[in-house]
Protein backbone atom coordinates (compact mmCIF):
# COMPACT_ATOMS: atom_id res chain seq x y z
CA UNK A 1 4.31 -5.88 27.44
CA UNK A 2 1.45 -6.47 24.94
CA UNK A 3 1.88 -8.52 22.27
CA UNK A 4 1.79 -5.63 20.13
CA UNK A 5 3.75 -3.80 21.49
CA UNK A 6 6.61 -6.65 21.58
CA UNK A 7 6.23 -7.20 17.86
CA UNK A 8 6.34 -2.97 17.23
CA UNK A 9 9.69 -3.42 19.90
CA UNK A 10 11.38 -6.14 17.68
CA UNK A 11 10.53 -4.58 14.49
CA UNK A 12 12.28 -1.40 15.38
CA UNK A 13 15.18 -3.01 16.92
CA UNK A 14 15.44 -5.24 14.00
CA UNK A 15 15.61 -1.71 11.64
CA UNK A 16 18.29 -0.34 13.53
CA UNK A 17 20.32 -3.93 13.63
CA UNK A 18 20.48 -3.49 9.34
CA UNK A 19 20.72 0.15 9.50
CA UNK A 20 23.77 -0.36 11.44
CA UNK A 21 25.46 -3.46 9.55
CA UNK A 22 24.26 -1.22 6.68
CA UNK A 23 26.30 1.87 8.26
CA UNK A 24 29.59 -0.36 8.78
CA UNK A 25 29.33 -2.14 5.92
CA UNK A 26 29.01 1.18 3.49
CA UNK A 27 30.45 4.04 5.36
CA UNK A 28 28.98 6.59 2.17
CA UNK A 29 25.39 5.90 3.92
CA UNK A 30 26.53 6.13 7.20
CA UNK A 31 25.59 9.52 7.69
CA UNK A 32 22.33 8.98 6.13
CA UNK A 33 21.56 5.83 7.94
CA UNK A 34 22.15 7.72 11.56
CA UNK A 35 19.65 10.75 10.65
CA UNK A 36 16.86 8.69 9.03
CA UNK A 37 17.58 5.42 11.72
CA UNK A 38 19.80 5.71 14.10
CA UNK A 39 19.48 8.89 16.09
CA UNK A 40 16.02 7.93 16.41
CA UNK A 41 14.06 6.52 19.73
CA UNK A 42 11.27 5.26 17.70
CA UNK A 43 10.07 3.79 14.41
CA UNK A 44 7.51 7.00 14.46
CA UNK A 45 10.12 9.36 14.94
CA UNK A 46 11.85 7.78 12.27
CA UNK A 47 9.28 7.18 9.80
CA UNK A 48 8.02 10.84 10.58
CA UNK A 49 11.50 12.33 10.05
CA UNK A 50 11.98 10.61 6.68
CA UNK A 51 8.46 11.36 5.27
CA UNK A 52 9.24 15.17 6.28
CA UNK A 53 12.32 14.78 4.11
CA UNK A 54 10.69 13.13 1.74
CA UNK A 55 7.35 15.18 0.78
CA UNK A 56 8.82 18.50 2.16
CA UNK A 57 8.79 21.54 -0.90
CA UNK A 58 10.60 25.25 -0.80
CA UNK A 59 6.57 26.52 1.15
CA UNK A 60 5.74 23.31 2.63
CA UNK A 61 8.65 22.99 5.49
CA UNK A 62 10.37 19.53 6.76
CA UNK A 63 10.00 20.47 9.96
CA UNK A 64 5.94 21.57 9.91
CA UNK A 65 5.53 17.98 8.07
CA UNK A 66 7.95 15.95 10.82
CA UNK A 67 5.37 17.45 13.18
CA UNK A 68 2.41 16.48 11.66
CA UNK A 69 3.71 12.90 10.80
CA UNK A 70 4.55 12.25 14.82
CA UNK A 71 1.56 13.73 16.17
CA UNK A 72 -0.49 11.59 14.10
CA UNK A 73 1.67 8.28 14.92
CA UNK A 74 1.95 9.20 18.44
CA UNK A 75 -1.34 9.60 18.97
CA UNK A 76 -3.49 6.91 16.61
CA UNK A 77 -2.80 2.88 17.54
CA UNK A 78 -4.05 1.97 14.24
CA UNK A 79 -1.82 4.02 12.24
CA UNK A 80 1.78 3.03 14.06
CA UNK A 81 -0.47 -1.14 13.95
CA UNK A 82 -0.91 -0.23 10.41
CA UNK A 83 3.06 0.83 9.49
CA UNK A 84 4.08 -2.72 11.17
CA UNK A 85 1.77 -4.70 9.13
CA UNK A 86 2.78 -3.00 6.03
CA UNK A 87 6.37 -3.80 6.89
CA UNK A 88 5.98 -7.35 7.36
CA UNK A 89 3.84 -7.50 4.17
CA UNK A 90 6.44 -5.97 1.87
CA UNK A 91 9.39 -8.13 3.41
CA UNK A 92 7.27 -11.65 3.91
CA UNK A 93 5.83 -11.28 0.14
CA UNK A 94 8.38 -9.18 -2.03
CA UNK A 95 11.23 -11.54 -2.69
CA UNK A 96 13.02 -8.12 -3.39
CA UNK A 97 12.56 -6.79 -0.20
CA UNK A 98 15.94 -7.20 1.47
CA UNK A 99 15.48 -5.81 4.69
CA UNK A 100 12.77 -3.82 6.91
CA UNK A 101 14.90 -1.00 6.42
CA UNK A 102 15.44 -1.17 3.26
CA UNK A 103 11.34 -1.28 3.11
CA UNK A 104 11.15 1.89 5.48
CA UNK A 105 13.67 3.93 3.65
CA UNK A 106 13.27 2.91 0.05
CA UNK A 107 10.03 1.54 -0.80
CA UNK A 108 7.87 4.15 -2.06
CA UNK A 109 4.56 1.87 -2.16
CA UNK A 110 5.37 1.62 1.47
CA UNK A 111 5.77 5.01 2.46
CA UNK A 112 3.07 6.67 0.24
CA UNK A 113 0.93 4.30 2.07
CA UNK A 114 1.17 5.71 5.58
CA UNK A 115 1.57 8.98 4.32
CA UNK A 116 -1.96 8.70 2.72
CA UNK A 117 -2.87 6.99 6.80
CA UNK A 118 -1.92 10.40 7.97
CA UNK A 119 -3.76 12.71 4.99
CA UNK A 120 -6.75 10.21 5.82
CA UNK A 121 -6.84 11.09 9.54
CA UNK A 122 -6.89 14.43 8.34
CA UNK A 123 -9.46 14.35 6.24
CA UNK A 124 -11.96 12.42 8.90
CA UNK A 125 -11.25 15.32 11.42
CA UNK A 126 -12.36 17.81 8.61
CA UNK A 127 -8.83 19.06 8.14
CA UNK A 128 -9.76 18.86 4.23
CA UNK A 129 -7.36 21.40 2.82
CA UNK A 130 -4.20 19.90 4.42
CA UNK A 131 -5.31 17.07 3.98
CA UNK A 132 -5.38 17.29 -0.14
CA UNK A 133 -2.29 19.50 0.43
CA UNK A 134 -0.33 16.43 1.38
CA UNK A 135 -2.29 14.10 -1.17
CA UNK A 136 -1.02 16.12 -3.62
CA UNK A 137 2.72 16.23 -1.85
CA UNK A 138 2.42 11.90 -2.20
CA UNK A 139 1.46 12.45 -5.85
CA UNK A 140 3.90 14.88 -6.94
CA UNK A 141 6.95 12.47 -5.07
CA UNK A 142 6.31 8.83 -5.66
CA UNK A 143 3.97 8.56 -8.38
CA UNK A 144 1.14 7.27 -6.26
CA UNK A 145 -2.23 9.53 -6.72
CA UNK A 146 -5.11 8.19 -3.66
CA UNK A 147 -7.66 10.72 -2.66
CA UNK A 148 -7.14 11.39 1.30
CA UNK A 149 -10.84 10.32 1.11
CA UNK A 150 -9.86 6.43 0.39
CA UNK A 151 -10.01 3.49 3.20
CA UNK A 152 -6.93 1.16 3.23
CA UNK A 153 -6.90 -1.50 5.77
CA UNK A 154 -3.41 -3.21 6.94
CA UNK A 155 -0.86 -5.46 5.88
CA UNK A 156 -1.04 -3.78 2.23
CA UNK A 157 1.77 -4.05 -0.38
CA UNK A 158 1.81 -1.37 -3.07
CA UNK A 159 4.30 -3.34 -5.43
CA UNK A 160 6.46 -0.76 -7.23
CA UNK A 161 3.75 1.21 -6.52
CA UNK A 162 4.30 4.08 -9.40
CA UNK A 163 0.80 4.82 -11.57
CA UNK A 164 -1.26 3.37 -8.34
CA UNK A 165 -4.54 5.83 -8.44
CA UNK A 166 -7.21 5.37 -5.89
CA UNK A 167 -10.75 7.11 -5.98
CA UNK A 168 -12.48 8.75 -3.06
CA UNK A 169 -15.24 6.49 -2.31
CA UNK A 170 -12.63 3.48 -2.65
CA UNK A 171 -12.52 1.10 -0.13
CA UNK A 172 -8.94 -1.59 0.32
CA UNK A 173 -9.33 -4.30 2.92
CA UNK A 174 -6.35 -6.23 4.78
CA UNK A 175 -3.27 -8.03 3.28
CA UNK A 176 -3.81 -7.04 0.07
CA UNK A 177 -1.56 -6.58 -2.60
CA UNK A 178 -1.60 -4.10 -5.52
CA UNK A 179 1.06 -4.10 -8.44
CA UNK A 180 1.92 -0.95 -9.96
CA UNK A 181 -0.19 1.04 -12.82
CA UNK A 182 -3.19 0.02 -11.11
CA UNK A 183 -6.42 2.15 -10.95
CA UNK A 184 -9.32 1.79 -8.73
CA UNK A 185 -11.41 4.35 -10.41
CA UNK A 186 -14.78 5.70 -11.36
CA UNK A 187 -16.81 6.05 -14.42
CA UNK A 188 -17.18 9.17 -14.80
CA UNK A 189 -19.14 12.32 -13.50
CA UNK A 190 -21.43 10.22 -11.36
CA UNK A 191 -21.00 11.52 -7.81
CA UNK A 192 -21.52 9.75 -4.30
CA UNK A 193 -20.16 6.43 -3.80
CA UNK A 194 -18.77 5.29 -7.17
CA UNK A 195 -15.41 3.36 -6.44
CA UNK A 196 -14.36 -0.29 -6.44
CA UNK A 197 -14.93 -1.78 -2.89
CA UNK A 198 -11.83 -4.48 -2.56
CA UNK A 199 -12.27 -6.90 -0.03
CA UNK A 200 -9.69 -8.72 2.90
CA UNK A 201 -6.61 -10.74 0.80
CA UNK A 202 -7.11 -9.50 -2.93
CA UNK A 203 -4.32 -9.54 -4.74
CA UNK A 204 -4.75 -6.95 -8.09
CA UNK A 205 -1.70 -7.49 -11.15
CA UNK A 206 0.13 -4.78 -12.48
CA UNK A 207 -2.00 -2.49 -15.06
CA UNK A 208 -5.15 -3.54 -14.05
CA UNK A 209 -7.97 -1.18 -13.86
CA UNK A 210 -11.56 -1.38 -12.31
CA UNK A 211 -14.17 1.30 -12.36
CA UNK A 212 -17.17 1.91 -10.47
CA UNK A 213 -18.79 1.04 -7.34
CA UNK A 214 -17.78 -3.00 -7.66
CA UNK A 215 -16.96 -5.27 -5.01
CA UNK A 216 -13.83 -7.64 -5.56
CA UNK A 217 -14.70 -10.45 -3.14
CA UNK A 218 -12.22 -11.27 -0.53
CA UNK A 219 -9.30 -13.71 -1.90
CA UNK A 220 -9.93 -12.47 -5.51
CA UNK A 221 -7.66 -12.59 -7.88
CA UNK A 222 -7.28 -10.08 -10.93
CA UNK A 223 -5.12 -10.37 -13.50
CA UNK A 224 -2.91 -7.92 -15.07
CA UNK A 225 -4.07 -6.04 -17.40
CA UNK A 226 -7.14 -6.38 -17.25
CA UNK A 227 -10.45 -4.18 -17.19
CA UNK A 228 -13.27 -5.03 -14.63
CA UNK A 229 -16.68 -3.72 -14.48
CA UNK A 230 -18.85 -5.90 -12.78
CA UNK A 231 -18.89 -7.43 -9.02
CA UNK A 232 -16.06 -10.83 -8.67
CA UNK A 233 -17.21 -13.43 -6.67
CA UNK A 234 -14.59 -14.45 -3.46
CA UNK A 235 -11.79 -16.58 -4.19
CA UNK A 236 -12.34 -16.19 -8.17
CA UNK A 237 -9.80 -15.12 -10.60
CA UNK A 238 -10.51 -12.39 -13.34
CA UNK A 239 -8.81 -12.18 -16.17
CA UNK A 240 -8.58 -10.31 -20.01
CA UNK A 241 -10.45 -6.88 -21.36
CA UNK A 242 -12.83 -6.95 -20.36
CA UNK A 243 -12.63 -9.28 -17.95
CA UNK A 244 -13.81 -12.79 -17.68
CA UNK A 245 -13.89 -15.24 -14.20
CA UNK A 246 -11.62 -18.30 -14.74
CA UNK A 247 -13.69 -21.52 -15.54
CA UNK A 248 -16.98 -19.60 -16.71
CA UNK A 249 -19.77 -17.11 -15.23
CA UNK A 250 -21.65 -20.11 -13.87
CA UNK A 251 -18.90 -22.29 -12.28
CA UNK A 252 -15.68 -20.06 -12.12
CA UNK A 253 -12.74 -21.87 -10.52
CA UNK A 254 -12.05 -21.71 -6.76
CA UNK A 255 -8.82 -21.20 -4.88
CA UNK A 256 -7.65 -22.32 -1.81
CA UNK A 257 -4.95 -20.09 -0.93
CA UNK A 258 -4.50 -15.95 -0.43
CA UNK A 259 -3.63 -14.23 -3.25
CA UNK A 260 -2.59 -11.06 -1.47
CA UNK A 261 -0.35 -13.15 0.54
CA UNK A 262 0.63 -15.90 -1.68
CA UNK A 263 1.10 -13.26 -4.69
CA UNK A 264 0.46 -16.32 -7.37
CA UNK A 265 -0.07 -14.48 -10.62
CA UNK A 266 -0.03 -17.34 -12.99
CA UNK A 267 -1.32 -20.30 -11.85
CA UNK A 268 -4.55 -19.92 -13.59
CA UNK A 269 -2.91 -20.05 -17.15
CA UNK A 270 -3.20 -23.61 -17.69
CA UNK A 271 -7.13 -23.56 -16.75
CA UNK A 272 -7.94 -20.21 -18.60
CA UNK A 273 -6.24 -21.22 -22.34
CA UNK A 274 -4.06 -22.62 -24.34
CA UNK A 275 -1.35 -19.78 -24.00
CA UNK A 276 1.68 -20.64 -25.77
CA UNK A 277 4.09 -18.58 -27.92
């Protein structure tokens, strides 16, 4: 077996291990825990099955959505390659994160992100209007508003995840992390590619917004709150309104590590001021 498959194989068996010390442990989910987990072969079946449930409406049927959800698992590498990453990322970096089913079945940064996987897929095989059917669906149920049009790598953590927007021409590369209330947006009627471009390992605080067709450099680091404009250079921090690169434009401090793994908000307090109350 390829080695990832194996890791997809212990993933999945380690889901259904909680789900079912969950189960025994608080018989009132135990029916719950057997349709979304248990009675499942597959961590696509099960994923598909709960998205249904989740983003289903009165005209826009469980069923059609379960469906739609497994064909596109089932039949794309990337996006089942993509779910596993995610899954790791929430439980290795969110201190929170109890379990991989608790990730799977409660996390709403999680499951708006391969939702959006799916809308994307649709929207690259010019299946447009379904495509910003379900966009709107993942809106309208967890808070989380990214154009079916938007590139997101793997091993991405949507943190909370509620207020996250994401622009059309926006582009999210590998393990990183995004806090809630964050917007990657434009600035304003100009058309064709006019989102933030945010490289491998980025990690982006809560309430932060940047507009326009800017690169964040991989290993970036931007602070909450803040409001960026312009390009950051790789393995910079960025931090205030509007924003300003740790140790000056002309020699901004370095780090070492990942932010989007690492998820070290704060360490560049000391260095940026005298912050004291």
């Amino acid at each position: 077996m390829p080695a990832t498959e194996e890791e997809d194989a212990w993933v999945w068996n380690q889901i259904k291990a909680e789900a079912k010390r969950d189960a025994e442990a608080e018989p009132a989910l135990a029916s719950y825990l057997y349709s979304t987990i248990l009675s499942h072969s597959s961590l696509d079946r099960s994923l598909s099955f709960h998205l249904g449930n989740k983003l289903c409406s009165s005209t826009l049927l469980s069923t059609l959505l379960y469906d739609l959800f497994l064909n596109a698992f089932s039949s794309d590498s990337n996006l089942r390659s993509a779910a596993i990453a995610d899954l790791r990322a929430a439980r290795e970096r969110d201190p929170a994160c109890v379990s991989y089913s608790h990730c799977l079945l409660n996390y709403k940064g999680f499951l708006s992100c391969q939702a959006h996987r799916v809308a994307h897929k649709l929207w690259t095989e010019a299946r447009r209007p379904l495509a910003l059917a379900l966009s709107s669906r993942i809106a309208d149920v967890f808070a989380v508003d990214i154009h079916p049009a938007a590139k997101i790598g793997k091993g991405i953590l949507f943190d909370h995840a509620t207020g996250v927007v994401v622009g059309e021409t926006a582009v999210i590369g590998n393990n990183v992390s995004i806090l809630h209330h964050v917007t990657l947006g434009g600035t304003g009627k100009v058309g064709g590619d006019r989102h933030p471009k945010i490289g491998d390992g980025v990690l982006i605080g809560a309430g932060a917004t940047i507009l326009g067709n800017v690169k964040i450099g991989e290993g970036a680091k931007i602070g909450a709150g803040s409001v960026v404009l312009i390009d950051v250079p790789p393995r910079t921090t960025a931090v205030g309104n509007p924003a300003r690169l740790v140790g000056g434009k002309e020699r901004p401090s370095k780090h070492e590590d990942v932010p989007g793994e690492s998820m070290d908000h704060t360490s560049f307090i000391s260095e940026w001021s005298d912050y004291i109350i």
